[in-house]
PDB file of N, CA and C in Angstrom:
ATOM      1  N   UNK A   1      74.758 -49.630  -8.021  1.00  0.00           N
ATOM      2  CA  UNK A   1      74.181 -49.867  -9.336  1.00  0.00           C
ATOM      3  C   UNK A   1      75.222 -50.534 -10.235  1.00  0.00           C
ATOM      4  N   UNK A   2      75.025 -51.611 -10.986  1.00  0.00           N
ATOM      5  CA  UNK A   2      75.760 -52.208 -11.605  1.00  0.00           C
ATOM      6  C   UNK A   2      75.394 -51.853 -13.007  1.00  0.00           C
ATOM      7  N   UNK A   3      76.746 -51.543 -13.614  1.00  0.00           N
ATOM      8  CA  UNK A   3      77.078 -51.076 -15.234  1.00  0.00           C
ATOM      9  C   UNK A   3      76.800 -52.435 -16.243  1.00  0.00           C
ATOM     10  N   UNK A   4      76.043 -52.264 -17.485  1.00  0.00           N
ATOM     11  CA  UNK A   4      76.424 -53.272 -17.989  1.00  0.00           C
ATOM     12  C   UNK A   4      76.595 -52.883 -19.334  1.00  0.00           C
ATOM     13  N   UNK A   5      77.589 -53.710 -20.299  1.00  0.00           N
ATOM     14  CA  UNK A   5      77.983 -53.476 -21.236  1.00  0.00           C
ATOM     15  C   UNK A   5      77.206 -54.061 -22.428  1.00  0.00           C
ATOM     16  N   UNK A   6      76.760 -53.423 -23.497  1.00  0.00           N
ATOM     17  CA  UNK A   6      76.196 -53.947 -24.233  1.00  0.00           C
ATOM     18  C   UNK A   6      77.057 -54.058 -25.553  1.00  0.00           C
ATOM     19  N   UNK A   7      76.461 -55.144 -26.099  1.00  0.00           N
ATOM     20  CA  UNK A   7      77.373 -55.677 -27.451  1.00  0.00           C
ATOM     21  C   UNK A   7      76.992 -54.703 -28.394  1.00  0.00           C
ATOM     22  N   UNK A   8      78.013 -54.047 -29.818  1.00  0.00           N
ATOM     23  CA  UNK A   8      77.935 -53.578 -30.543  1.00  0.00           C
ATOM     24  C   UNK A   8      76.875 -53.946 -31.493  1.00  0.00           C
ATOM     25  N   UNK A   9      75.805 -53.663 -32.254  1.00  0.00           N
ATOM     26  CA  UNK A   9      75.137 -53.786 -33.002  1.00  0.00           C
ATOM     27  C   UNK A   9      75.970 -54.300 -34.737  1.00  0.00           C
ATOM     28  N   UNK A  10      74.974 -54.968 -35.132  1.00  0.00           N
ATOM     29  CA  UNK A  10      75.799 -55.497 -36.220  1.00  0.00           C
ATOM     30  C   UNK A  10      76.100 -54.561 -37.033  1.00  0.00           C
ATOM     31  N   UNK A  11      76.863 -54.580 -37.825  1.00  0.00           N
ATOM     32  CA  UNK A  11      77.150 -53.000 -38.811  1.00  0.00           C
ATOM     33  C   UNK A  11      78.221 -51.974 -37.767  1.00  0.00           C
ATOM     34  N   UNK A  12      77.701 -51.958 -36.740  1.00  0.00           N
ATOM     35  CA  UNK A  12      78.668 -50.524 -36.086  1.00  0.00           C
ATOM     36  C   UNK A  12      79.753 -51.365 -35.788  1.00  0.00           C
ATOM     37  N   UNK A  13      81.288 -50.846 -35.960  1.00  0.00           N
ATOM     38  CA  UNK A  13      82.204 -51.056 -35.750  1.00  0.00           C
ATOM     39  C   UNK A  13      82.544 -49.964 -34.124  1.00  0.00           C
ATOM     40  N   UNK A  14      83.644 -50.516 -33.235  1.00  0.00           N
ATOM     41  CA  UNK A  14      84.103 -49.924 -32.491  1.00  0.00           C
ATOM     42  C   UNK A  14      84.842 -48.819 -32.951  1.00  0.00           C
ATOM     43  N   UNK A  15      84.785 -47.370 -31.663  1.00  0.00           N
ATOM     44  CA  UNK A  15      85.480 -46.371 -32.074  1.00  0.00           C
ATOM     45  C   UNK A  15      86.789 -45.996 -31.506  1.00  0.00           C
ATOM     46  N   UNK A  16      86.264 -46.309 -30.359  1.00  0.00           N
ATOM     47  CA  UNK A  16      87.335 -45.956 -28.793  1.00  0.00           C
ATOM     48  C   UNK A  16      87.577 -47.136 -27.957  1.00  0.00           C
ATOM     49  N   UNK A  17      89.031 -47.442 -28.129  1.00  0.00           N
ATOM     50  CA  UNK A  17      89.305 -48.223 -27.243  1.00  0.00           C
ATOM     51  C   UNK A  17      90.609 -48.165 -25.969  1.00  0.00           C
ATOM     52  N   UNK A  18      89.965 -48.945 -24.770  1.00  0.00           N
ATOM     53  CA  UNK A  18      90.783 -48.531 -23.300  1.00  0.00           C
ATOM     54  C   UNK A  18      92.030 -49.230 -23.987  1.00  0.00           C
ATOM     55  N   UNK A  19      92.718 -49.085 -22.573  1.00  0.00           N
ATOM     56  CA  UNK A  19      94.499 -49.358 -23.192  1.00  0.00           C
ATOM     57  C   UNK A  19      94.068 -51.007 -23.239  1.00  0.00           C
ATOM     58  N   UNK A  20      94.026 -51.458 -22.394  1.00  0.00           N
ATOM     59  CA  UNK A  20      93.860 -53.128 -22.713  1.00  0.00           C
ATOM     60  C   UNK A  20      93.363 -53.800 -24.178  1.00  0.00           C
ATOM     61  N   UNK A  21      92.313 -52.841 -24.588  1.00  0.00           N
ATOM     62  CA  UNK A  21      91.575 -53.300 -25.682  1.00  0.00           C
ATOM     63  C   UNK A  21      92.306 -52.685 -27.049  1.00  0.00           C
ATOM     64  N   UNK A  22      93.091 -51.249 -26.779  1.00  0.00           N
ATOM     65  CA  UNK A  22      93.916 -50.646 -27.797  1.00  0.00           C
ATOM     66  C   UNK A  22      95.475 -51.894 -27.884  1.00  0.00           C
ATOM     67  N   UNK A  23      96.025 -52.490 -26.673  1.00  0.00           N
ATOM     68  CA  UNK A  23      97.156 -53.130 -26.712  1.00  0.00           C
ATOM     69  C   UNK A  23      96.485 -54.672 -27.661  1.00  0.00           C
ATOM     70  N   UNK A  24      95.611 -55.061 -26.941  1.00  0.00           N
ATOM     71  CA  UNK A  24      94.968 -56.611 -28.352  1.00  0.00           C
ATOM     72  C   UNK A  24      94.885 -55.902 -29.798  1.00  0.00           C
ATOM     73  N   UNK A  25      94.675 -55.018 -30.035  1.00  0.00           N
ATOM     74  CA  UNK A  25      94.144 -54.586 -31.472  1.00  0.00           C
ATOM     75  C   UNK A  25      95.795 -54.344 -31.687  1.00  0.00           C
ATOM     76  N   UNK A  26      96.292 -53.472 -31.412  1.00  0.00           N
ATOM     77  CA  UNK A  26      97.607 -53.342 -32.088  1.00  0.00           C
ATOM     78  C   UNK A  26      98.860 -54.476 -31.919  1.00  0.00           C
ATOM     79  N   UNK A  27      98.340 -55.500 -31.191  1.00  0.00           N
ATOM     80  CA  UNK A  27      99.504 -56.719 -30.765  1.00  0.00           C
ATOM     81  C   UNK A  27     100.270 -56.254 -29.659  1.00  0.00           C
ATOM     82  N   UNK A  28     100.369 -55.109 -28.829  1.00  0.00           N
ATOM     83  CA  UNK A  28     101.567 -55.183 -28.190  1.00  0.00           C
ATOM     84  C   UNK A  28     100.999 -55.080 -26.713  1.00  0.00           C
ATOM     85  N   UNK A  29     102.056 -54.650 -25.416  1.00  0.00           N
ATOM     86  CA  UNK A  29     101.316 -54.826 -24.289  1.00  0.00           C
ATOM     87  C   UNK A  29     100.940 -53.799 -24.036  1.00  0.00           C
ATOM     88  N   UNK A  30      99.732 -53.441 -23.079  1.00  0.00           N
ATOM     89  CA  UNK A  30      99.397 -52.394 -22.183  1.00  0.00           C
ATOM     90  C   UNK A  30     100.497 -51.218 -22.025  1.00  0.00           C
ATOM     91  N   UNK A  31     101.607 -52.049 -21.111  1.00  0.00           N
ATOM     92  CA  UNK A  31     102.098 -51.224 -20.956  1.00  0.00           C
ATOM     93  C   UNK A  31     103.133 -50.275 -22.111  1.00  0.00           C
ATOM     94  N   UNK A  32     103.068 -51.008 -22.947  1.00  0.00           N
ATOM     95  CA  UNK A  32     103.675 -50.075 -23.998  1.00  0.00           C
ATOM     96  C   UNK A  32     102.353 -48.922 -24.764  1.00  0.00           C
ATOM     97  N   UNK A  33     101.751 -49.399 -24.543  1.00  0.00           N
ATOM     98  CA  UNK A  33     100.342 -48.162 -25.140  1.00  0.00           C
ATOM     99  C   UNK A  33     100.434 -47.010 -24.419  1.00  0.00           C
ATOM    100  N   UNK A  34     100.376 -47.327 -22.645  1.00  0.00           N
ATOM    101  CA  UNK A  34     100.499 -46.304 -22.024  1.00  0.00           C
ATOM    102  C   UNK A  34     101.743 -45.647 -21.953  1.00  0.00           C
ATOM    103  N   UNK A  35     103.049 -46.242 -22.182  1.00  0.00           N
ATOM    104  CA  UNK A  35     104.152 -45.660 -22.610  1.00  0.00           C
ATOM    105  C   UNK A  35     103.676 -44.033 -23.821  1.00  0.00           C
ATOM    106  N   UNK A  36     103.563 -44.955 -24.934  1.00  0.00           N
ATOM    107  CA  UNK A  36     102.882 -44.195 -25.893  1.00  0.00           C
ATOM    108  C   UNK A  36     101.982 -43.197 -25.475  1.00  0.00           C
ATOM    109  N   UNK A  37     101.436 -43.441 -24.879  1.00  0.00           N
ATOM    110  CA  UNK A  37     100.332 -42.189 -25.151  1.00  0.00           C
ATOM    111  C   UNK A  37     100.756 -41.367 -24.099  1.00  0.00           C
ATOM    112  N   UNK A  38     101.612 -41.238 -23.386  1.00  0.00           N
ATOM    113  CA  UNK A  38     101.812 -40.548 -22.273  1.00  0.00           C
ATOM    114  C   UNK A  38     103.042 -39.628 -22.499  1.00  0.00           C
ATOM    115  N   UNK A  39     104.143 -40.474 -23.816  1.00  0.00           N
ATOM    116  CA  UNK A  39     105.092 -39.734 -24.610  1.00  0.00           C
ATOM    117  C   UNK A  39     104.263 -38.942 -25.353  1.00  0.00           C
ATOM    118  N   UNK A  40     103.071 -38.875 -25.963  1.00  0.00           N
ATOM    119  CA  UNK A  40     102.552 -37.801 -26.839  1.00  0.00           C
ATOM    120  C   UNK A  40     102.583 -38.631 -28.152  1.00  0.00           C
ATOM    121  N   UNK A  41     103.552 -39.866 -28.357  1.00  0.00           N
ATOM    122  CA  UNK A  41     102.999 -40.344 -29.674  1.00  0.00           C
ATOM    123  C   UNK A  41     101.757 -41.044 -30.079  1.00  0.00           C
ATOM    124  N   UNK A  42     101.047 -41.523 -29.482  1.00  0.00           N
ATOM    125  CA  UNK A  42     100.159 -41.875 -29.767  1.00  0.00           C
ATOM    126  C   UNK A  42      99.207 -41.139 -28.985  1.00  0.00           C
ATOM    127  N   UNK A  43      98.103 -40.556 -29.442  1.00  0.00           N
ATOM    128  CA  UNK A  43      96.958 -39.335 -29.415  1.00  0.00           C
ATOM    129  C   UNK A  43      96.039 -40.665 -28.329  1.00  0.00           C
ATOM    130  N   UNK A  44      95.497 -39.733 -27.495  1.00  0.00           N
ATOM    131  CA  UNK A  44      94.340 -40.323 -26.567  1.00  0.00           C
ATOM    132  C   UNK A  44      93.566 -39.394 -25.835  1.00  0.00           C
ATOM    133  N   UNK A  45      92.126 -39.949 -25.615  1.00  0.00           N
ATOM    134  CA  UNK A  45      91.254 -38.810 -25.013  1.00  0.00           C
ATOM    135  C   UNK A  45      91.353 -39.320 -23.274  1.00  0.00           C
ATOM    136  N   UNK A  46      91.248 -38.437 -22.846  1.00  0.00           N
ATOM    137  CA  UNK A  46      91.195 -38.863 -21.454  1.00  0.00           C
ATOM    138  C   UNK A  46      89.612 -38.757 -20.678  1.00  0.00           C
ATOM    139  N   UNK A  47      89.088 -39.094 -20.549  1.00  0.00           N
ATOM    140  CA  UNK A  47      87.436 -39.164 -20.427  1.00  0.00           C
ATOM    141  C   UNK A  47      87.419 -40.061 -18.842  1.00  0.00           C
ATOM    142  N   UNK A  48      86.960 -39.366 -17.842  1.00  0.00           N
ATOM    143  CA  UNK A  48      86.401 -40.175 -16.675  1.00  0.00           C
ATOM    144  C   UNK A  48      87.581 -41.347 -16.204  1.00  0.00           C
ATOM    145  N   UNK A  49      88.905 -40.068 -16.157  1.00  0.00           N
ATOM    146  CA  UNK A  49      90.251 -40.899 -15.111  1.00  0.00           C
ATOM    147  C   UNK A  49      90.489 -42.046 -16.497  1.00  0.00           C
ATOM    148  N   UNK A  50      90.074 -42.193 -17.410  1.00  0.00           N
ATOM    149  CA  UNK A  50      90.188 -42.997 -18.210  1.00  0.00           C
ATOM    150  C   UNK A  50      90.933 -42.653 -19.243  1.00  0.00           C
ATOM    151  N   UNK A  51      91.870 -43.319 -20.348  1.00  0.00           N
ATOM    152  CA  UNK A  51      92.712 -43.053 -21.243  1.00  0.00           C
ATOM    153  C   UNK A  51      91.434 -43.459 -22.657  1.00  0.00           C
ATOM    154  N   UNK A  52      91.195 -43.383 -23.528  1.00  0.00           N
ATOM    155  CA  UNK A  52      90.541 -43.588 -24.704  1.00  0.00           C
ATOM    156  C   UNK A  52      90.890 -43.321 -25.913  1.00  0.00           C
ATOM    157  N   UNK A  53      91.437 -44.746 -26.613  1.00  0.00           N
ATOM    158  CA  UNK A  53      92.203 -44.304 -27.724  1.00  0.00           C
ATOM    159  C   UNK A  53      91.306 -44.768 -29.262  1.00  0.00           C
ATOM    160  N   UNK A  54      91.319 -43.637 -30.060  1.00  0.00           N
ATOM    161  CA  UNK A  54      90.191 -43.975 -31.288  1.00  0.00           C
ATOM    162  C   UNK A  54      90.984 -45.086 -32.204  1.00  0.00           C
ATOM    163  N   UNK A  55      90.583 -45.730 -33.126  1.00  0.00           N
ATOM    164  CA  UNK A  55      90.899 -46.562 -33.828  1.00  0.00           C
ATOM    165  C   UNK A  55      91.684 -45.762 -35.021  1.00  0.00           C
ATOM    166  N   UNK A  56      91.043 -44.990 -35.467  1.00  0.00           N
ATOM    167  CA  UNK A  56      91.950 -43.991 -36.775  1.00  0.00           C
ATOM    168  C   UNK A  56      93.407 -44.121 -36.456  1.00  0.00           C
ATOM    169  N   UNK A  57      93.659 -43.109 -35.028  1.00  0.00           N
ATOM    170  CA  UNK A  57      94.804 -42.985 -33.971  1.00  0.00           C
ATOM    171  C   UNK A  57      95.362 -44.247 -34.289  1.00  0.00           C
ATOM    172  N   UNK A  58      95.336 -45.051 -33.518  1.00  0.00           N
ATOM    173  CA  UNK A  58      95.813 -46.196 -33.478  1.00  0.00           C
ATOM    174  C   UNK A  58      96.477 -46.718 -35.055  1.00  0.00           C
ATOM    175  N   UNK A  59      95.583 -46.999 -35.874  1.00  0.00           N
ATOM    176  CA  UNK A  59      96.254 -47.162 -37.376  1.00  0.00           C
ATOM    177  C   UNK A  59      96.963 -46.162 -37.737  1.00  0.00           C
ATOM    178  N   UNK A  60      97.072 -45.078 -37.489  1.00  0.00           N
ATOM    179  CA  UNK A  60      97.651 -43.658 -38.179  1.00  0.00           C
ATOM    180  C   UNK A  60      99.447 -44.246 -37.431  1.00  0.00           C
ATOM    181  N   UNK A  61      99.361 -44.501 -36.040  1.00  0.00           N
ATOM    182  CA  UNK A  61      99.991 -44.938 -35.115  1.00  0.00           C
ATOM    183  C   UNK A  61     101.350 -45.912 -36.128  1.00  0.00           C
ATOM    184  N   UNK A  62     100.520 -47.035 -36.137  1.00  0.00           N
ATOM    185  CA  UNK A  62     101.283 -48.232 -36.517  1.00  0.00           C
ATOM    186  C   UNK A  62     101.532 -48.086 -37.708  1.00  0.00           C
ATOM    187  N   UNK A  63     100.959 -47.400 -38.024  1.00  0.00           N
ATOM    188  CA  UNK A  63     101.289 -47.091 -39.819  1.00  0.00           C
ATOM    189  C   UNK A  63     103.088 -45.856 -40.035  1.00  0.00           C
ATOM    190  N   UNK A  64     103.209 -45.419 -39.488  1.00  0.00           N
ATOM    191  CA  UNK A  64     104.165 -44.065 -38.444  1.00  0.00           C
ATOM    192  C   UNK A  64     105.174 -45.471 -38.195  1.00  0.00           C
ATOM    193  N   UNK A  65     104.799 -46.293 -37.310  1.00  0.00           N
ATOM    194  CA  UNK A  65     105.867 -47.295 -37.112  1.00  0.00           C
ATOM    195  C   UNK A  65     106.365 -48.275 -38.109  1.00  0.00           C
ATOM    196  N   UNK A  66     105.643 -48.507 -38.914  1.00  0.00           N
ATOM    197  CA  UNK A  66     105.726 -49.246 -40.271  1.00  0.00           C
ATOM    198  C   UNK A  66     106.418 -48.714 -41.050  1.00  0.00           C
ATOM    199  N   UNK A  67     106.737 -47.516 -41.425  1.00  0.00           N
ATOM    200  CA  UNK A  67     107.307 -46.310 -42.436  1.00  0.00           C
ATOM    201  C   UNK A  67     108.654 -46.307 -41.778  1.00  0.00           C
ATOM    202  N   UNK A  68     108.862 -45.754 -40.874  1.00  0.00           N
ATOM    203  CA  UNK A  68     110.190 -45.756 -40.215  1.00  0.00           C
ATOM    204  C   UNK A  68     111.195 -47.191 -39.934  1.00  0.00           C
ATOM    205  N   UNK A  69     110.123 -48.753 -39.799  1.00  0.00           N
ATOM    206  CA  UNK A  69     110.953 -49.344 -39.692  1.00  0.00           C
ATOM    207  C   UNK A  69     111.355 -49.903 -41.215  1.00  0.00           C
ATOM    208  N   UNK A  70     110.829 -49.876 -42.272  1.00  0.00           N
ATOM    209  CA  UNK A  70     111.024 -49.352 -44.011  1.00  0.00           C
ATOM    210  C   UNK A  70     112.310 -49.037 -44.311  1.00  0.00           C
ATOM    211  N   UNK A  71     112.133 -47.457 -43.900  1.00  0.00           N
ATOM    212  CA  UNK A  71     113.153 -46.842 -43.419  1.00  0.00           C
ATOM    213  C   UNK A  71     114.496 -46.735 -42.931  1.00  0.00           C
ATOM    214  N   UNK A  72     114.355 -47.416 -41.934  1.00  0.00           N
ATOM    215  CA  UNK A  72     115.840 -48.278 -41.736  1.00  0.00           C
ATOM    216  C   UNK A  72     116.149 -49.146 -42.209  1.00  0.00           C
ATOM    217  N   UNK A  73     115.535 -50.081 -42.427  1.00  0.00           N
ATOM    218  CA  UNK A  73     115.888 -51.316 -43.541  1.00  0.00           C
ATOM    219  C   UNK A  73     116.381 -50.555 -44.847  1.00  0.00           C
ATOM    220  N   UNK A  74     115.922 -49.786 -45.258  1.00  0.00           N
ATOM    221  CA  UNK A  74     116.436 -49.698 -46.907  1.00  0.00           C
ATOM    222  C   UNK A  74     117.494 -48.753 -46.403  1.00  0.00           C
ATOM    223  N   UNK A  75     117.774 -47.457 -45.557  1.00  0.00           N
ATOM    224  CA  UNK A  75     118.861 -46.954 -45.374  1.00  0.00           C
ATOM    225  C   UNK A  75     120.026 -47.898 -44.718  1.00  0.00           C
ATOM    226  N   UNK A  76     120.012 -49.033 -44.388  1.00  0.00           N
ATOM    227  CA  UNK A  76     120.907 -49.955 -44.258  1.00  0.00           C
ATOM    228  C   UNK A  76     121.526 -50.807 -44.839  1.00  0.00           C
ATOM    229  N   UNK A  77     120.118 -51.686 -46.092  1.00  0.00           N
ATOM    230  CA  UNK A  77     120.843 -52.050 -47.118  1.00  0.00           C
ATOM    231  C   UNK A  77     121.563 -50.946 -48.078  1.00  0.00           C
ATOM    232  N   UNK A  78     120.899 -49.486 -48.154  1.00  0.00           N
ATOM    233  CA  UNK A  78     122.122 -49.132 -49.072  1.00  0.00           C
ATOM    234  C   UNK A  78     123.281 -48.830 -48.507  1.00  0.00           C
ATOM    235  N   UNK A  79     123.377 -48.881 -47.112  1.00  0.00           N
ATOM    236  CA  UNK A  79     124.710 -48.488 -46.243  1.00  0.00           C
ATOM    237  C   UNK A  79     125.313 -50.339 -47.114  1.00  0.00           C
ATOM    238  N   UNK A  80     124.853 -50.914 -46.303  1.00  0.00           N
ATOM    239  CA  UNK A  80     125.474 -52.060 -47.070  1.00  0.00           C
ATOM    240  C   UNK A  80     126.507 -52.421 -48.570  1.00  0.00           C
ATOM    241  N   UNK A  81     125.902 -51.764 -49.328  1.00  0.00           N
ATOM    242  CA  UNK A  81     125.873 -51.441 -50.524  1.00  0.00           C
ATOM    243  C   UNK A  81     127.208 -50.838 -51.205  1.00  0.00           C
ATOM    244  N   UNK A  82     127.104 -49.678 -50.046  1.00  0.00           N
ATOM    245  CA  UNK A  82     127.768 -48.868 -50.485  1.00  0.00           C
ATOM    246  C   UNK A  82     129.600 -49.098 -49.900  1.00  0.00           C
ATOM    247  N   UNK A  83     129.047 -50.185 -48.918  1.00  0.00           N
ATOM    248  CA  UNK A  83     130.319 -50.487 -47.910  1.00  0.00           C
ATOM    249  C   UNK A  83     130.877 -51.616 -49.072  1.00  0.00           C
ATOM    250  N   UNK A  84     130.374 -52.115 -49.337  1.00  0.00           N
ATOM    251  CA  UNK A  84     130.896 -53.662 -50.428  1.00  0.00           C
ATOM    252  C   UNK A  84     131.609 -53.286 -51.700  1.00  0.00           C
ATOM    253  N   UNK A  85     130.914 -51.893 -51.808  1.00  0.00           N
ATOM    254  CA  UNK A  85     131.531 -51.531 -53.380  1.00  0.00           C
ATOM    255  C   UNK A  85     132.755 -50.798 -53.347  1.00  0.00           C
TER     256      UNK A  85
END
Protein backbone atom coordinates (compact mmCIF):
# COMPACT_ATOMS: atom_id res chain seq x y z
CA UNK A 1 0.00 0.00 0.00
CA UNK A 2 1.41 3.21 -0.92
CA UNK A 3 1.38 6.34 1.61
CA UNK A 4 0.54 9.55 0.25
CA UNK A 5 1.15 12.86 1.54
CA UNK A 6 -1.22 15.46 1.45
CA UNK A 7 -0.59 19.24 1.24
CA UNK A 8 -1.41 21.39 4.23
CA UNK A 9 -4.64 23.23 3.90
CA UNK A 10 -4.50 26.91 3.54
CA UNK A 11 -4.54 28.60 6.99
CA UNK A 12 -2.97 25.46 8.88
CA UNK A 13 0.55 25.97 9.42
CA UNK A 14 2.94 22.91 10.06
CA UNK A 15 3.49 21.46 13.57
CA UNK A 16 6.02 18.63 13.54
CA UNK A 17 8.82 18.39 11.66
CA UNK A 18 11.35 15.16 10.67
CA UNK A 19 15.04 16.01 11.07
CA UNK A 20 15.47 16.85 7.33
CA UNK A 21 12.57 19.23 7.35
CA UNK A 22 13.54 20.59 11.11
CA UNK A 23 17.45 21.08 9.58
CA UNK A 24 15.79 23.47 6.25
CA UNK A 25 13.68 25.44 8.75
CA UNK A 26 16.45 26.15 11.15
CA UNK A 27 19.38 26.51 8.32
CA UNK A 28 21.64 23.95 9.58
CA UNK A 29 22.39 20.21 8.65
CA UNK A 30 20.60 17.06 9.59
CA UNK A 31 23.17 15.98 11.13
CA UNK A 32 23.54 18.61 13.58
CA UNK A 33 19.67 18.37 14.59
CA UNK A 34 20.22 14.87 15.37
CA UNK A 35 23.32 15.81 17.28
CA UNK A 36 20.89 18.05 19.19
CA UNK A 37 18.24 16.19 19.96
CA UNK A 38 20.01 13.21 21.04
CA UNK A 39 22.24 15.62 23.51
CA UNK A 40 18.80 16.50 25.12
CA UNK A 41 19.05 20.11 23.82
CA UNK A 42 16.74 20.26 21.57
CA UNK A 43 13.25 18.45 22.74
CA UNK A 44 11.82 15.75 20.16
CA UNK A 45 9.01 13.24 20.08
CA UNK A 46 9.94 10.00 18.94
CA UNK A 47 6.79 8.51 17.17
CA UNK A 48 7.09 5.28 14.80
CA UNK A 49 11.28 4.78 14.90
CA UNK A 50 10.87 8.37 13.93
CA UNK A 51 12.41 11.61 15.59
CA UNK A 52 9.56 14.59 15.46
CA UNK A 53 10.46 17.90 16.25
CA UNK A 54 7.53 20.68 16.98
CA UNK A 55 8.11 24.08 15.64
CA UNK A 56 7.68 26.01 19.18
CA UNK A 57 10.86 23.58 20.14
CA UNK A 58 12.70 24.48 17.43
CA UNK A 59 12.28 28.47 17.87
CA UNK A 60 12.53 28.16 21.71
CA UNK A 61 15.85 26.24 20.38
CA UNK A 62 17.45 28.96 18.24
CA UNK A 63 16.29 31.56 20.27
CA UNK A 64 18.63 29.69 23.49
CA UNK A 65 21.34 29.95 20.72
CA UNK A 66 20.81 33.53 19.87
CA UNK A 67 21.00 34.71 23.66
CA UNK A 68 24.16 32.98 24.41
CA UNK A 69 25.87 33.95 21.27
CA UNK A 70 24.75 37.91 22.58
CA UNK A 71 26.30 36.82 25.34
CA UNK A 72 29.61 36.28 24.39
CA UNK A 73 29.88 39.05 22.22
CA UNK A 74 29.09 41.63 24.86
CA UNK A 75 31.12 39.64 27.63
CA UNK A 76 34.04 40.08 25.25
CA UNK A 77 33.70 43.45 24.20
CA UNK A 78 33.67 44.39 27.82
CA UNK A 79 36.70 42.02 28.37
CA UNK A 80 38.03 44.22 25.65
CA UNK A 81 37.31 47.22 27.37
CA UNK A 82 38.48 46.57 30.28
CA UNK A 83 41.95 45.25 28.85
CA UNK A 84 42.55 48.82 26.94
CA UNK A 85 41.83 50.85 29.95
Amino acid sequence: MESTVLPLSQGMSQRGYRIVEAAEYMGVTPWFVEVKIRSGELPALKLCRHYTILKQDMDTFLDRQRAALLDKHRSSLTQSAKDAA
